[in-house]
PDB file of N, CA and C in Angstrom:
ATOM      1  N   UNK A   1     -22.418  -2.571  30.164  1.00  0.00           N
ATOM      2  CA  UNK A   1     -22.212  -1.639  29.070  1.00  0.00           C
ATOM      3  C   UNK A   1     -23.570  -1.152  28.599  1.00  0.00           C
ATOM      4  N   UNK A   2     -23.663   0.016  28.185  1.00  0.00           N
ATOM      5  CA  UNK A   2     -24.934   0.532  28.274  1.00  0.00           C
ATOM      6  C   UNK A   2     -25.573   0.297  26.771  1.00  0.00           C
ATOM      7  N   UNK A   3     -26.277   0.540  26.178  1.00  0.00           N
ATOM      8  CA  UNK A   3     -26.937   0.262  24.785  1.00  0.00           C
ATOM      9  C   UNK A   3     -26.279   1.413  23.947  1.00  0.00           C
ATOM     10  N   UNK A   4     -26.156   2.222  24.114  1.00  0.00           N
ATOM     11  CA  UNK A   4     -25.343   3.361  23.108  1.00  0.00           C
ATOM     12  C   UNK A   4     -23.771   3.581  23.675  1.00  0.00           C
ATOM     13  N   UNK A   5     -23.384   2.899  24.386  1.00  0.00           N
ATOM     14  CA  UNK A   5     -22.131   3.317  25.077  1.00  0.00           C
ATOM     15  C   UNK A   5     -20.783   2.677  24.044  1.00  0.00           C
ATOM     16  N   UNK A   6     -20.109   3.654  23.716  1.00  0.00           N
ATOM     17  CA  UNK A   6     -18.880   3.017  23.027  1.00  0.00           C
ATOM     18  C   UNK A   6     -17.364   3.022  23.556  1.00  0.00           C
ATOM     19  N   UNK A   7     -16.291   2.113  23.204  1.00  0.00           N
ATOM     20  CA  UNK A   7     -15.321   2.051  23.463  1.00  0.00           C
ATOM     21  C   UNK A   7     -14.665   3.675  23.279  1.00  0.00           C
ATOM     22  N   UNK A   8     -13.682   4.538  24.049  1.00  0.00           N
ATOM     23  CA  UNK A   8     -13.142   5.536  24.080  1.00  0.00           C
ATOM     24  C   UNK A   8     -11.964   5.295  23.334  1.00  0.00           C
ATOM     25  N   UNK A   9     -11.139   6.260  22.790  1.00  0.00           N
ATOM     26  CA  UNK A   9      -9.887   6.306  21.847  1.00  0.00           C
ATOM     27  C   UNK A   9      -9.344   6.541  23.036  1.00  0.00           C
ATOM     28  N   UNK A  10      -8.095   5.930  23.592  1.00  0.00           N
ATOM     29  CA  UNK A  10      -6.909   6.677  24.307  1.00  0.00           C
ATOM     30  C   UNK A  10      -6.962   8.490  23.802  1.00  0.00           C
ATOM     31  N   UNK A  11      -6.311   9.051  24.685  1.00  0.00           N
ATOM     32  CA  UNK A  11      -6.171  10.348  24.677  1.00  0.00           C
ATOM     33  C   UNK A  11      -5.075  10.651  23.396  1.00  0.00           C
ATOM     34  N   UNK A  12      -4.763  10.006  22.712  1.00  0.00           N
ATOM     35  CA  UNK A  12      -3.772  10.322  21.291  1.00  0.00           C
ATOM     36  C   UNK A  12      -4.943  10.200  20.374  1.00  0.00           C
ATOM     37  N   UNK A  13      -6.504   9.896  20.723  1.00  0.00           N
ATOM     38  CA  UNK A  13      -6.844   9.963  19.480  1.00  0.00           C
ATOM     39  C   UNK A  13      -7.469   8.457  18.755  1.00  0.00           C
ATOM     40  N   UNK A  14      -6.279   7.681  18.869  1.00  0.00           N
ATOM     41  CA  UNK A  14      -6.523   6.761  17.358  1.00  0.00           C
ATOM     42  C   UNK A  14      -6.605   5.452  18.089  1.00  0.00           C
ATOM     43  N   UNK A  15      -7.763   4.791  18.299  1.00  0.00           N
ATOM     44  CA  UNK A  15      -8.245   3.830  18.984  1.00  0.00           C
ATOM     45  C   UNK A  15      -7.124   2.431  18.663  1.00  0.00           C
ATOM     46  N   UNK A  16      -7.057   1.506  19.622  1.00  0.00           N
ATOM     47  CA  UNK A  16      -6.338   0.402  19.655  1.00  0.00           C
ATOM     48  C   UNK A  16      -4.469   0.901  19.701  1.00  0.00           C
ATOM     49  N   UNK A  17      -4.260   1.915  20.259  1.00  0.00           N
ATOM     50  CA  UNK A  17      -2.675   2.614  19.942  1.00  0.00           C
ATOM     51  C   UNK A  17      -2.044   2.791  18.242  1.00  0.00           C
ATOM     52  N   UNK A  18      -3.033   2.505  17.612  1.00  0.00           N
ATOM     53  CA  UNK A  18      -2.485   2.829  16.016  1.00  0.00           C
ATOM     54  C   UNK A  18      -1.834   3.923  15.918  1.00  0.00           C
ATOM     55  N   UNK A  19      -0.884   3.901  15.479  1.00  0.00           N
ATOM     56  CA  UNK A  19       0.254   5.283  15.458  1.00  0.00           C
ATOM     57  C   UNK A  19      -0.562   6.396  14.587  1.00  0.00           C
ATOM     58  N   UNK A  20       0.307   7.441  14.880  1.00  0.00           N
ATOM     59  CA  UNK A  20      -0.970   8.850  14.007  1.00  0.00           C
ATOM     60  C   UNK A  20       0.097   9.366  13.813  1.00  0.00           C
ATOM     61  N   UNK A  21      -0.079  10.620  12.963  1.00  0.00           N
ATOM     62  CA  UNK A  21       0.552  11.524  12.428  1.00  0.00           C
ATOM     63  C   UNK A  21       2.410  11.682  12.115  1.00  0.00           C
ATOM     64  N   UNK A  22       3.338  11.892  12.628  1.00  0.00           N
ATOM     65  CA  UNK A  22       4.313  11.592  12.516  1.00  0.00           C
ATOM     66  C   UNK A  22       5.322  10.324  12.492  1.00  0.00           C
ATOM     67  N   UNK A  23       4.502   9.586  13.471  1.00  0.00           N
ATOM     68  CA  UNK A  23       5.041   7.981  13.620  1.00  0.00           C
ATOM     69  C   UNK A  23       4.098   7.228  12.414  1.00  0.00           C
ATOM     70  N   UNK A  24       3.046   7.356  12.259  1.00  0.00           N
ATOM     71  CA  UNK A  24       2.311   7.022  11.100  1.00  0.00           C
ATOM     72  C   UNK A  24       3.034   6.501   9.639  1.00  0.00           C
ATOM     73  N   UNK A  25       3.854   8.370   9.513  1.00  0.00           N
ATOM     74  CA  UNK A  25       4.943   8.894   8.377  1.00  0.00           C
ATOM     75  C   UNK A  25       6.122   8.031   8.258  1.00  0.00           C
ATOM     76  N   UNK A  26       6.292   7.873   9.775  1.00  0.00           N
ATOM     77  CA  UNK A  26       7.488   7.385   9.534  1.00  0.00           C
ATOM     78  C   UNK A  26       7.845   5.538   9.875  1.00  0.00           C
ATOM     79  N   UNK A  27       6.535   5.268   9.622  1.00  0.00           N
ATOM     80  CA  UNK A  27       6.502   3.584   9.282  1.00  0.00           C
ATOM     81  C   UNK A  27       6.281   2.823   8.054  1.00  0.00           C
ATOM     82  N   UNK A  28       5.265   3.939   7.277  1.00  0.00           N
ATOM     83  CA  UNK A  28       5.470   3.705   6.022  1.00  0.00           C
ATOM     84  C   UNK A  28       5.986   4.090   5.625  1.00  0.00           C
ATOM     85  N   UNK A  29       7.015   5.077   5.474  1.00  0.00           N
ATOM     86  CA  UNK A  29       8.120   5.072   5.098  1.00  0.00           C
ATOM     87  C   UNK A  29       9.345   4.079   5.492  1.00  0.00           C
ATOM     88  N   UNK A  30       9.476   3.847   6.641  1.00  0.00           N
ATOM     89  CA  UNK A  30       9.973   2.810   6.688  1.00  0.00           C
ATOM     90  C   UNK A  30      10.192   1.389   6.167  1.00  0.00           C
ATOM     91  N   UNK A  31       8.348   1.015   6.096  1.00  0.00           N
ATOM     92  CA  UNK A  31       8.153  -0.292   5.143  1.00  0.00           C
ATOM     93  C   UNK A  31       8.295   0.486   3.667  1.00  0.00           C
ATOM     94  N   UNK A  32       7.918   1.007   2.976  1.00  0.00           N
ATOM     95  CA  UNK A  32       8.048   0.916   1.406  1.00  0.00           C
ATOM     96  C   UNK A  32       9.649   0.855   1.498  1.00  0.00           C
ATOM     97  N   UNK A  33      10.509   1.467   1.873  1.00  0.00           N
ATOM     98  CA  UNK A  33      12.101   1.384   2.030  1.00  0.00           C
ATOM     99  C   UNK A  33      12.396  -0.676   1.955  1.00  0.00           C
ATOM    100  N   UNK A  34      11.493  -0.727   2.873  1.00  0.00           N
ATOM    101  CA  UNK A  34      11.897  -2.366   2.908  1.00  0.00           C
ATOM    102  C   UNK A  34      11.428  -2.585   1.954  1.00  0.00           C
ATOM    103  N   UNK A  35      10.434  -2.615   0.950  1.00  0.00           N
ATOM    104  CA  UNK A  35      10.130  -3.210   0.414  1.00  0.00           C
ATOM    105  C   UNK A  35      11.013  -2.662  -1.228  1.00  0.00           C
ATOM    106  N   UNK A  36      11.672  -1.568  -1.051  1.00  0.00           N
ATOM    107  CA  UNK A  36      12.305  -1.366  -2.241  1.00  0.00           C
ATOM    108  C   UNK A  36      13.645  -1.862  -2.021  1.00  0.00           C
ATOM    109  N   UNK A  37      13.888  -2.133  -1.059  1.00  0.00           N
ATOM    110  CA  UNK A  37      15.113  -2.851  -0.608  1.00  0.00           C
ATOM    111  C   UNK A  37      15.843  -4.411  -1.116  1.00  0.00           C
ATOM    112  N   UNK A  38      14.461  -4.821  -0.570  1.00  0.00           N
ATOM    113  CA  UNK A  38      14.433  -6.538  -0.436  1.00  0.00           C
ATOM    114  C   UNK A  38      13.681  -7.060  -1.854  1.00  0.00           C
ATOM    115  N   UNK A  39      13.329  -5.982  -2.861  1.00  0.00           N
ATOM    116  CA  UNK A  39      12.654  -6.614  -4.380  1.00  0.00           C
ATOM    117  C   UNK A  39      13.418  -5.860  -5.443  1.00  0.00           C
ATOM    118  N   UNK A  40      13.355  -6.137  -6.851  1.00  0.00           N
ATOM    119  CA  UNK A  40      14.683  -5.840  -7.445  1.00  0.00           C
ATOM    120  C   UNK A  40      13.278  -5.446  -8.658  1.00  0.00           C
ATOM    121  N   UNK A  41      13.563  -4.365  -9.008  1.00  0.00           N
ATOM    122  CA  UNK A  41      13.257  -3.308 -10.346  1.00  0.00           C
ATOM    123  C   UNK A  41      12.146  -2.993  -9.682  1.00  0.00           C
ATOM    124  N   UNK A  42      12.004  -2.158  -8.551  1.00  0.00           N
ATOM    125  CA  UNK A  42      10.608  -1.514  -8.030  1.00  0.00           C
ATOM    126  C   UNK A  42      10.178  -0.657  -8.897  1.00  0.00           C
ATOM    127  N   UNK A  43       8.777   0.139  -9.051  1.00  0.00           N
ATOM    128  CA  UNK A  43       8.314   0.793  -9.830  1.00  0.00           C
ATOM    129  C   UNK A  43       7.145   1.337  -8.908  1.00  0.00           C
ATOM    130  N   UNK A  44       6.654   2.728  -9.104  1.00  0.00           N
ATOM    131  CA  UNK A  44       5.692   3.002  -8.327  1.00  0.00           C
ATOM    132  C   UNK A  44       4.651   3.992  -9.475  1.00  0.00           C
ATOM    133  N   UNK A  45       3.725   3.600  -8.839  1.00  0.00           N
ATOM    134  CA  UNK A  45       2.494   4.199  -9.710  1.00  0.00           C
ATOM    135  C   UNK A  45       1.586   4.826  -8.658  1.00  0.00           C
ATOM    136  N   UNK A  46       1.009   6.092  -9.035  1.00  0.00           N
ATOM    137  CA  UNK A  46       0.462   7.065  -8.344  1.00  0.00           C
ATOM    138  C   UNK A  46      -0.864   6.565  -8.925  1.00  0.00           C
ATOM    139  N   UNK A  47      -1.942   6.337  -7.629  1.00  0.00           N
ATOM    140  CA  UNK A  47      -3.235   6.292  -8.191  1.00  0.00           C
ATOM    141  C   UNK A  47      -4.266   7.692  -7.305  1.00  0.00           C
ATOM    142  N   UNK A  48      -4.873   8.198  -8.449  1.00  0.00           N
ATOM    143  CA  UNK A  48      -6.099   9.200  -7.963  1.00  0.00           C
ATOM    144  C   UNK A  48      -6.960   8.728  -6.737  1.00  0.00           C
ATOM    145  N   UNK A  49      -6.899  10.169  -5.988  1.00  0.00           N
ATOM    146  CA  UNK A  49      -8.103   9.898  -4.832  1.00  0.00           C
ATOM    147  C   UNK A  49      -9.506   9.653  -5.809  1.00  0.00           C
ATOM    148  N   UNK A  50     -10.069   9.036  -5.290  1.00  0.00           N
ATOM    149  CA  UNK A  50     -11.547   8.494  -5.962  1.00  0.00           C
ATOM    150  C   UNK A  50     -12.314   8.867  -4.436  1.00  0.00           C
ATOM    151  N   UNK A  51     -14.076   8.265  -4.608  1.00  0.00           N
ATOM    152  CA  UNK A  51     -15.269   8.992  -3.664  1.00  0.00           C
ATOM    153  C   UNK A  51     -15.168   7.709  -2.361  1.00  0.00           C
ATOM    154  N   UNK A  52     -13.859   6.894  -2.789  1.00  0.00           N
ATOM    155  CA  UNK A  52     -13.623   5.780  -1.528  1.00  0.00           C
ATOM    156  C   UNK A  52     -12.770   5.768  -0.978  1.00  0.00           C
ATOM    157  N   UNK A  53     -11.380   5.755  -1.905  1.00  0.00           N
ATOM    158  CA  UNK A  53     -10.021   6.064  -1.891  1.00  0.00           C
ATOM    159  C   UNK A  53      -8.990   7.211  -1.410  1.00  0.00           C
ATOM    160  N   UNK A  54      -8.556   7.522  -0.833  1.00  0.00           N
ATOM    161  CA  UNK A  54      -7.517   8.533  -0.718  1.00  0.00           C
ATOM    162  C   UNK A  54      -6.381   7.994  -2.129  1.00  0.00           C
ATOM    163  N   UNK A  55      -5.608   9.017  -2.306  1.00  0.00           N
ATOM    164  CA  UNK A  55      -4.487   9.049  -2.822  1.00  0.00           C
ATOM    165  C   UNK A  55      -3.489   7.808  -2.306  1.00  0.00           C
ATOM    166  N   UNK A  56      -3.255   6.933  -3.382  1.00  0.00           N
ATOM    167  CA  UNK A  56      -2.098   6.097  -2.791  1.00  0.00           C
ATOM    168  C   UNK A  56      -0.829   6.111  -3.919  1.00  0.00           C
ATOM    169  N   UNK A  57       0.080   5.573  -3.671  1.00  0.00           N
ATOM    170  CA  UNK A  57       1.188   5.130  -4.100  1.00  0.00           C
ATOM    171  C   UNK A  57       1.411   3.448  -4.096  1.00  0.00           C
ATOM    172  N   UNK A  58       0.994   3.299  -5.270  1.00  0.00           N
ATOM    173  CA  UNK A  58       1.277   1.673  -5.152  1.00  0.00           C
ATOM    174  C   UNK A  58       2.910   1.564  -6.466  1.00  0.00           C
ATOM    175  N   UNK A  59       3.309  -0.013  -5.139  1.00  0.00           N
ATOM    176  CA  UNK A  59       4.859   0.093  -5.382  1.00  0.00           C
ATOM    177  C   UNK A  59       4.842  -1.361  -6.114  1.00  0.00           C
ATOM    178  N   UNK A  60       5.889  -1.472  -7.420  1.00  0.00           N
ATOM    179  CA  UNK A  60       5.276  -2.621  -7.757  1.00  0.00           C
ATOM    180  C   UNK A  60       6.959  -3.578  -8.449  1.00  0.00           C
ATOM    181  N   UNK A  61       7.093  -4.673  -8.057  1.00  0.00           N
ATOM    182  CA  UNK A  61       8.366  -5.261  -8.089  1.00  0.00           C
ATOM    183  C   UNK A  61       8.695  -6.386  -9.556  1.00  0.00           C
ATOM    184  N   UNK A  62       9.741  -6.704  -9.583  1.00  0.00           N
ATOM    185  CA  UNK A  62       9.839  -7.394 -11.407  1.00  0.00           C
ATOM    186  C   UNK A  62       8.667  -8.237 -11.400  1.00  0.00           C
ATOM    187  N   UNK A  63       8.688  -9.069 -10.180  1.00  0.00           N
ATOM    188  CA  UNK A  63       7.549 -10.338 -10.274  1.00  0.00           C
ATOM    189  C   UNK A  63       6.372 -10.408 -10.396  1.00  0.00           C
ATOM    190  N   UNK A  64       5.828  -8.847 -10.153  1.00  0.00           N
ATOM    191  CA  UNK A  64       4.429  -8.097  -9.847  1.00  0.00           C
ATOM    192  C   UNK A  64       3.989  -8.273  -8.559  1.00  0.00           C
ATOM    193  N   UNK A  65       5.123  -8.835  -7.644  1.00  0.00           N
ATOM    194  CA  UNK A  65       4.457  -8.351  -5.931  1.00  0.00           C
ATOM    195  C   UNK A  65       4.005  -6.662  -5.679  1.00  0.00           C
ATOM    196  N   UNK A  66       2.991  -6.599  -5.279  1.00  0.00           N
ATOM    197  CA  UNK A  66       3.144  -4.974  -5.075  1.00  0.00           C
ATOM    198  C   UNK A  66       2.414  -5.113  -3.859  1.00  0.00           C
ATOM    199  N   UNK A  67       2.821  -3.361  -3.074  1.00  0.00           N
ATOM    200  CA  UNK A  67       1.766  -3.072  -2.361  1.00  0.00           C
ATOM    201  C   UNK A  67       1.515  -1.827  -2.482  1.00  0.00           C
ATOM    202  N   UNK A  68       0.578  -1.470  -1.430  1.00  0.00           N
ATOM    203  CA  UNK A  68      -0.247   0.273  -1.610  1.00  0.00           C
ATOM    204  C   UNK A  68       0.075   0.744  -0.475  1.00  0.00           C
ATOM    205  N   UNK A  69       0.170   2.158  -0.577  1.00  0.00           N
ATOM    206  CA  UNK A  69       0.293   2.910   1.150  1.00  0.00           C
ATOM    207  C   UNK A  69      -0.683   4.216   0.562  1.00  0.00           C
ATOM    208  N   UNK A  70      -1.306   4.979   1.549  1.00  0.00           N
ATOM    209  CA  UNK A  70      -1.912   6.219   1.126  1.00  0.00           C
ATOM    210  C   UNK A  70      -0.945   7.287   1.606  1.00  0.00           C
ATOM    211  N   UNK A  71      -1.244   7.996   0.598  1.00  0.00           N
ATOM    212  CA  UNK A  71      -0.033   9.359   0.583  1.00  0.00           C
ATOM    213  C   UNK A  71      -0.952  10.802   0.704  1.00  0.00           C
ATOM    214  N   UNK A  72      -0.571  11.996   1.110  1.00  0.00           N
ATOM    215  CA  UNK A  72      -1.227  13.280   1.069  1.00  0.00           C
ATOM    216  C   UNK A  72      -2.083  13.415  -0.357  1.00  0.00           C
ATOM    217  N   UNK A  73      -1.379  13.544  -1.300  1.00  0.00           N
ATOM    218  CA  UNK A  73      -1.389  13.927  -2.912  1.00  0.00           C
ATOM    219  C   UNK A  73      -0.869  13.449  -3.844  1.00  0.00           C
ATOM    220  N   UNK A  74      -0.615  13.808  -5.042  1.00  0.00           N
ATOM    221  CA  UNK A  74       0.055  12.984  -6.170  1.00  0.00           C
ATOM    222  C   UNK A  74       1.789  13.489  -6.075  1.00  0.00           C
ATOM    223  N   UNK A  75       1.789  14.763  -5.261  1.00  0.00           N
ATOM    224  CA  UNK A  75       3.357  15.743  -5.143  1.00  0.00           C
ATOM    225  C   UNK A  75       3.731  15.009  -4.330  1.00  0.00           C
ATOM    226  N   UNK A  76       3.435  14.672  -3.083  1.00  0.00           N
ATOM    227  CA  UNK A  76       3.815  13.181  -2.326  1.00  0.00           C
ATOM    228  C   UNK A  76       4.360  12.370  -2.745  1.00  0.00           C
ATOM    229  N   UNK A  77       3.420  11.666  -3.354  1.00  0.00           N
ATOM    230  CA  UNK A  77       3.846  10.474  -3.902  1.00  0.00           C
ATOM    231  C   UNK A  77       5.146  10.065  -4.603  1.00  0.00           C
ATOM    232  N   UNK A  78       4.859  11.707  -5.333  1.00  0.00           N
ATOM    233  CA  UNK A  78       6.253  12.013  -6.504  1.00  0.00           C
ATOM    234  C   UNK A  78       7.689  11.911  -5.770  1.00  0.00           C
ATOM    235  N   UNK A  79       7.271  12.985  -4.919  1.00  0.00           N
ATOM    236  CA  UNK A  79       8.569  13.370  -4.089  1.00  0.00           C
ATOM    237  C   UNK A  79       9.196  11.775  -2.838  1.00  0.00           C
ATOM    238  N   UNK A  80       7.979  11.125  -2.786  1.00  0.00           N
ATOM    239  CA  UNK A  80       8.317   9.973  -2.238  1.00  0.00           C
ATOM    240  C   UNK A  80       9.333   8.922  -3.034  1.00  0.00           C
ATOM    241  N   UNK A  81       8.720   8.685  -4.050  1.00  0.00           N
ATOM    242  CA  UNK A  81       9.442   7.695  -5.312  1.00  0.00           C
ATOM    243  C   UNK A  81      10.696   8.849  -5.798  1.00  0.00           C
ATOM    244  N   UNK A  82      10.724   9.932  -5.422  1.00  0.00           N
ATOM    245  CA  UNK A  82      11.937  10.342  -5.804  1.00  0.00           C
ATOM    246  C   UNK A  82      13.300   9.564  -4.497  1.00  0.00           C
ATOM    247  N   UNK A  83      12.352  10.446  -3.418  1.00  0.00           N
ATOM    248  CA  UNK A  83      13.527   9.815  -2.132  1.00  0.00           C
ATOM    249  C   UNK A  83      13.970   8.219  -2.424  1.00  0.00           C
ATOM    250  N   UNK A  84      12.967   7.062  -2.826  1.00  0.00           N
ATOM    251  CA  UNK A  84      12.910   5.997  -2.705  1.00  0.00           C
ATOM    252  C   UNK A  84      14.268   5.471  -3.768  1.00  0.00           C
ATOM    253  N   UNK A  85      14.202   6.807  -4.930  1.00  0.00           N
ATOM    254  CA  UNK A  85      15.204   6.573  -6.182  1.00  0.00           C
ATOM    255  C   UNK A  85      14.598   5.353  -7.443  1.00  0.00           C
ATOM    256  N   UNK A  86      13.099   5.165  -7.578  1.00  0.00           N
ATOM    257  CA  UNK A  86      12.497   4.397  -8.192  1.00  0.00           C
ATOM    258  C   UNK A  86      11.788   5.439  -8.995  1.00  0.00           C
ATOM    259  N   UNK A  87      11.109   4.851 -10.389  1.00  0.00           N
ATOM    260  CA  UNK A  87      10.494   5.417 -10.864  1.00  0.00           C
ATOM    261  C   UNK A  87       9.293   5.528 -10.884  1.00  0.00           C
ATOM    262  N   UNK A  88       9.019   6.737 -11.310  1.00  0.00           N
ATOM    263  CA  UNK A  88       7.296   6.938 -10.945  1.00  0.00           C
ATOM    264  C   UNK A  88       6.340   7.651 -12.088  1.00  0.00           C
ATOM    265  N   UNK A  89       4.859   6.401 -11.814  1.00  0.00           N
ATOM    266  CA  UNK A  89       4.325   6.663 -13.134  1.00  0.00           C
ATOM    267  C   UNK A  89       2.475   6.862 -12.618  1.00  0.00           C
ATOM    268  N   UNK A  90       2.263   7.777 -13.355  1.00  0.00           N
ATOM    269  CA  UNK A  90       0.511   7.864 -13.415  1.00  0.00           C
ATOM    270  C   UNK A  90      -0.175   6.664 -13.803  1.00  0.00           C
ATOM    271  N   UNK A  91      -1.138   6.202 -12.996  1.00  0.00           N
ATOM    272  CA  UNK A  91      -1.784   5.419 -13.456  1.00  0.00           C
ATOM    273  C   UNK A  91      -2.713   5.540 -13.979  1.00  0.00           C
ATOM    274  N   UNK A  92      -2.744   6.651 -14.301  1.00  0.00           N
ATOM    275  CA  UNK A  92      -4.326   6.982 -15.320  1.00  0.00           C
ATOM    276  C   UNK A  92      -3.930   7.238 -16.747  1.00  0.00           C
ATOM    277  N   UNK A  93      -2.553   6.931 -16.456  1.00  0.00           N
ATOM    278  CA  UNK A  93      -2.021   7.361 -17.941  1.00  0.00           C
ATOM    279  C   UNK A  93      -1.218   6.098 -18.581  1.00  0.00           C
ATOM    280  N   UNK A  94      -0.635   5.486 -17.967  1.00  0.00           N
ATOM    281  CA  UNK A  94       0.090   4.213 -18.377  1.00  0.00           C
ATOM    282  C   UNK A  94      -0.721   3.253 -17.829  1.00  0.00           C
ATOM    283  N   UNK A  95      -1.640   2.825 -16.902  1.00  0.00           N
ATOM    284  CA  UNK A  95      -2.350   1.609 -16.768  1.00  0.00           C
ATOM    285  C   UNK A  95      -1.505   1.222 -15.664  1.00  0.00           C
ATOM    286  N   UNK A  96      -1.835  -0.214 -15.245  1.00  0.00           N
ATOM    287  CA  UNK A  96      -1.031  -1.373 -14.725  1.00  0.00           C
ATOM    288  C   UNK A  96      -0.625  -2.132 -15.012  1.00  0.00           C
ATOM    289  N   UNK A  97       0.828  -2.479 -14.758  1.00  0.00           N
ATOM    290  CA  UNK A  97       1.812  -3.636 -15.189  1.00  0.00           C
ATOM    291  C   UNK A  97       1.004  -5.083 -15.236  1.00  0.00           C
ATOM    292  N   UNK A  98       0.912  -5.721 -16.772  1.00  0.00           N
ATOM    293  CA  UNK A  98       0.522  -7.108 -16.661  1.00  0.00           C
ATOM    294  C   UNK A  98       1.213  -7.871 -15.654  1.00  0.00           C
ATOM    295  N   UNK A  99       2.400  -7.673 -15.191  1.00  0.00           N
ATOM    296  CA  UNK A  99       2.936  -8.438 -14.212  1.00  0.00           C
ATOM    297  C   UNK A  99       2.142  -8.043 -13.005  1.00  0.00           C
ATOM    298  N   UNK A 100       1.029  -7.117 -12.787  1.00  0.00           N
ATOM    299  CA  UNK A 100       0.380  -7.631 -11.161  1.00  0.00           C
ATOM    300  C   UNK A 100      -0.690  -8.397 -11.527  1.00  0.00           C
ATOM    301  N   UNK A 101      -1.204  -8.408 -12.618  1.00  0.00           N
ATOM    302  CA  UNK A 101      -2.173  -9.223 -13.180  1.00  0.00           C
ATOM    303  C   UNK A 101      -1.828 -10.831 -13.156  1.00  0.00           C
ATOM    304  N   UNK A 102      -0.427 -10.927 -13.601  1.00  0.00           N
ATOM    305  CA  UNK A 102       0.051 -12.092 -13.606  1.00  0.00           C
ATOM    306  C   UNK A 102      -0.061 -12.479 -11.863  1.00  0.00           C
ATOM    307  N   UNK A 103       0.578 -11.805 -11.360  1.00  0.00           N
ATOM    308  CA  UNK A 103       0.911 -12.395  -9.687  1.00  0.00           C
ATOM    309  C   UNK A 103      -0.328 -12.704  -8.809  1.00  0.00           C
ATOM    310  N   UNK A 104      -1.412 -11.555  -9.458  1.00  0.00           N
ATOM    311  CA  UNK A 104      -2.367 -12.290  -8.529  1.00  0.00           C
ATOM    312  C   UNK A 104      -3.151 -13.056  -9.021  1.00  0.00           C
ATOM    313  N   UNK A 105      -3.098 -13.710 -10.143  1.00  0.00           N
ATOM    314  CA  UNK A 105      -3.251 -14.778 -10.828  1.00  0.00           C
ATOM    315  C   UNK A 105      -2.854 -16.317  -9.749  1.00  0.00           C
ATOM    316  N   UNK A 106      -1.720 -15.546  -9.742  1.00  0.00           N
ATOM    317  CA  UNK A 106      -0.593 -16.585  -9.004  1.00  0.00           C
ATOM    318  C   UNK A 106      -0.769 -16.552  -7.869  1.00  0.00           C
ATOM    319  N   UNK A 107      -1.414 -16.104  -7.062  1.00  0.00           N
ATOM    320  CA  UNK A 107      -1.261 -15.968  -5.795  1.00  0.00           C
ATOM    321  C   UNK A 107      -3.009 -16.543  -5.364  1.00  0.00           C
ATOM    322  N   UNK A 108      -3.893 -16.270  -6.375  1.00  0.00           N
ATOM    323  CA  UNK A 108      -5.015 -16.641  -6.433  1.00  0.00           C
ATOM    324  C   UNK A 108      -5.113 -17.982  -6.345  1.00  0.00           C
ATOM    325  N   UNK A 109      -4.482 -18.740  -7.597  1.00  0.00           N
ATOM    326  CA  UNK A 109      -4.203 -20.267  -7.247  1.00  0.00           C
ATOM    327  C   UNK A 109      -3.405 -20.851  -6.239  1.00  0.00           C
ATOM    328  N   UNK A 110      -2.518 -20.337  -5.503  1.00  0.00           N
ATOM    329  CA  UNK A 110      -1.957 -21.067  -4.750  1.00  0.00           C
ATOM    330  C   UNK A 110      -3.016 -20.585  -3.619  1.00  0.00           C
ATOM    331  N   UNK A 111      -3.784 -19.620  -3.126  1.00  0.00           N
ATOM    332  CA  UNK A 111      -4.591 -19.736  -2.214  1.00  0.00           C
ATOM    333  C   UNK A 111      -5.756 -20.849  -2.052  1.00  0.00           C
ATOM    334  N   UNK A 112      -6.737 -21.322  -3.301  1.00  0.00           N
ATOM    335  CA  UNK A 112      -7.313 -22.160  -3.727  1.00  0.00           C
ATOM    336  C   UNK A 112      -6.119 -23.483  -3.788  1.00  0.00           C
ATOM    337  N   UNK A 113      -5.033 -23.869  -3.777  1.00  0.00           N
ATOM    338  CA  UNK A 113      -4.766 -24.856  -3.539  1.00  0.00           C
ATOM    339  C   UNK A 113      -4.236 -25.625  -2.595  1.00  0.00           C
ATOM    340  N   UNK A 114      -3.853 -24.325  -1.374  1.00  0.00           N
ATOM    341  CA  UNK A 114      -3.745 -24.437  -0.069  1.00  0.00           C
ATOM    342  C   UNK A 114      -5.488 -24.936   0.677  1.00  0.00           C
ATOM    343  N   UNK A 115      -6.265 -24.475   0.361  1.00  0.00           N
ATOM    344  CA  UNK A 115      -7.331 -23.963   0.287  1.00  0.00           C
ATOM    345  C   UNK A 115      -7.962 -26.003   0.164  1.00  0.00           C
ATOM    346  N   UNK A 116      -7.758 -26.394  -0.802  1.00  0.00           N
ATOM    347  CA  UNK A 116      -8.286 -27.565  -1.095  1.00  0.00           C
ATOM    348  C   UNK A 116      -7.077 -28.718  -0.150  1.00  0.00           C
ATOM    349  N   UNK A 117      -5.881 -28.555  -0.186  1.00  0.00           N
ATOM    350  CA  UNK A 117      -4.867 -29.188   0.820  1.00  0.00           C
ATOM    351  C   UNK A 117      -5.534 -29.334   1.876  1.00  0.00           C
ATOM    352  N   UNK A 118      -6.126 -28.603   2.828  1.00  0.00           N
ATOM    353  CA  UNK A 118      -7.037 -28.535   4.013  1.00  0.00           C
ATOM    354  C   UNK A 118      -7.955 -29.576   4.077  1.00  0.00           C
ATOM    355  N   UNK A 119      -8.956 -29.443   2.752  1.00  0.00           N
ATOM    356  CA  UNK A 119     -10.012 -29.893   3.005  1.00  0.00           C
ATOM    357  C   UNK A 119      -9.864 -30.986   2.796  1.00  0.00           C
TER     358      UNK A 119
END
C-alpha cells in the first residue's frame, strides 16, 4: 500500500456498503417507527443545525430513553412526527425533558457498576 494511497468507496459512493439516499430514508424511518412502537408516550423534539450538527429529530419516551436521527430541516422533522402521530416540540423553545436527564443519570450508573463488576 503506498504512503498516500486510500481505501476506494464501492461505486454507490458510501464506503463500507452504508446505505445512501433512499434506503438511508427508509431505515430510519423504519427504526424511529420501532421505536415509537415498542415505548409508550413518545415525544419528539426538533433540534437546530449548529457549526457541527445537522438538523436532528430527537425522539424521547415516558422513561426518558431517547434517541436522535438527522433529518433534512425542521419541516422534516415536523412532517415526520406528524406521520409518526407523536408530538412535536422545539427545542430551543421548551428545553429538554428532565426525564432524559434522569435516564442518563441512570444509565450512567449502571455503566460504572457493570464497569466495577468486572474489575
Amino acid at each position: 500500500m503506498g504512503l498516500f494511497s486510500r481505501r476506494r468507496p464501492d461505486r454507490s459512493g458510501s464506503p463500507s456498503g452504508a446505505p445512501t439516499g433512499r434506503d438511508a430514508r427508509a431505515e430510519t424511518l423504519a427504526y424511529l417507527r420501532d421505536f415509537v412502537s415498542t415505548r409508550v408516550g413518545v415525544e419528539a423534539y426538533v433540534e437546530p443545525q449548529t457549526n457541527v450538527t445537522p438538523t436532528t429529530l430527537m425522539l424521547v419516551a415516558t422513561d426518558g430513553e431517547w434517541t436522535r436521527r438527522k433529518v433534512p430541516d425542521e419541516r422534516a422533522a415536523a412532517a415526520l412526527a406528524r406521520d409518526l402521530q407523536i408530538p412535536v416540540y422545539d427545542v430551543q423553545r421548551t428545553g429538554y425533558p428532565q426525564r432524559v436527564r434522569d435516564w442518563n443519570a441512570r444509565q450512567r450508573i449502571e455503566r460504572k457498576r457493570r464497569a466495577a463488576e468486572r474489575a
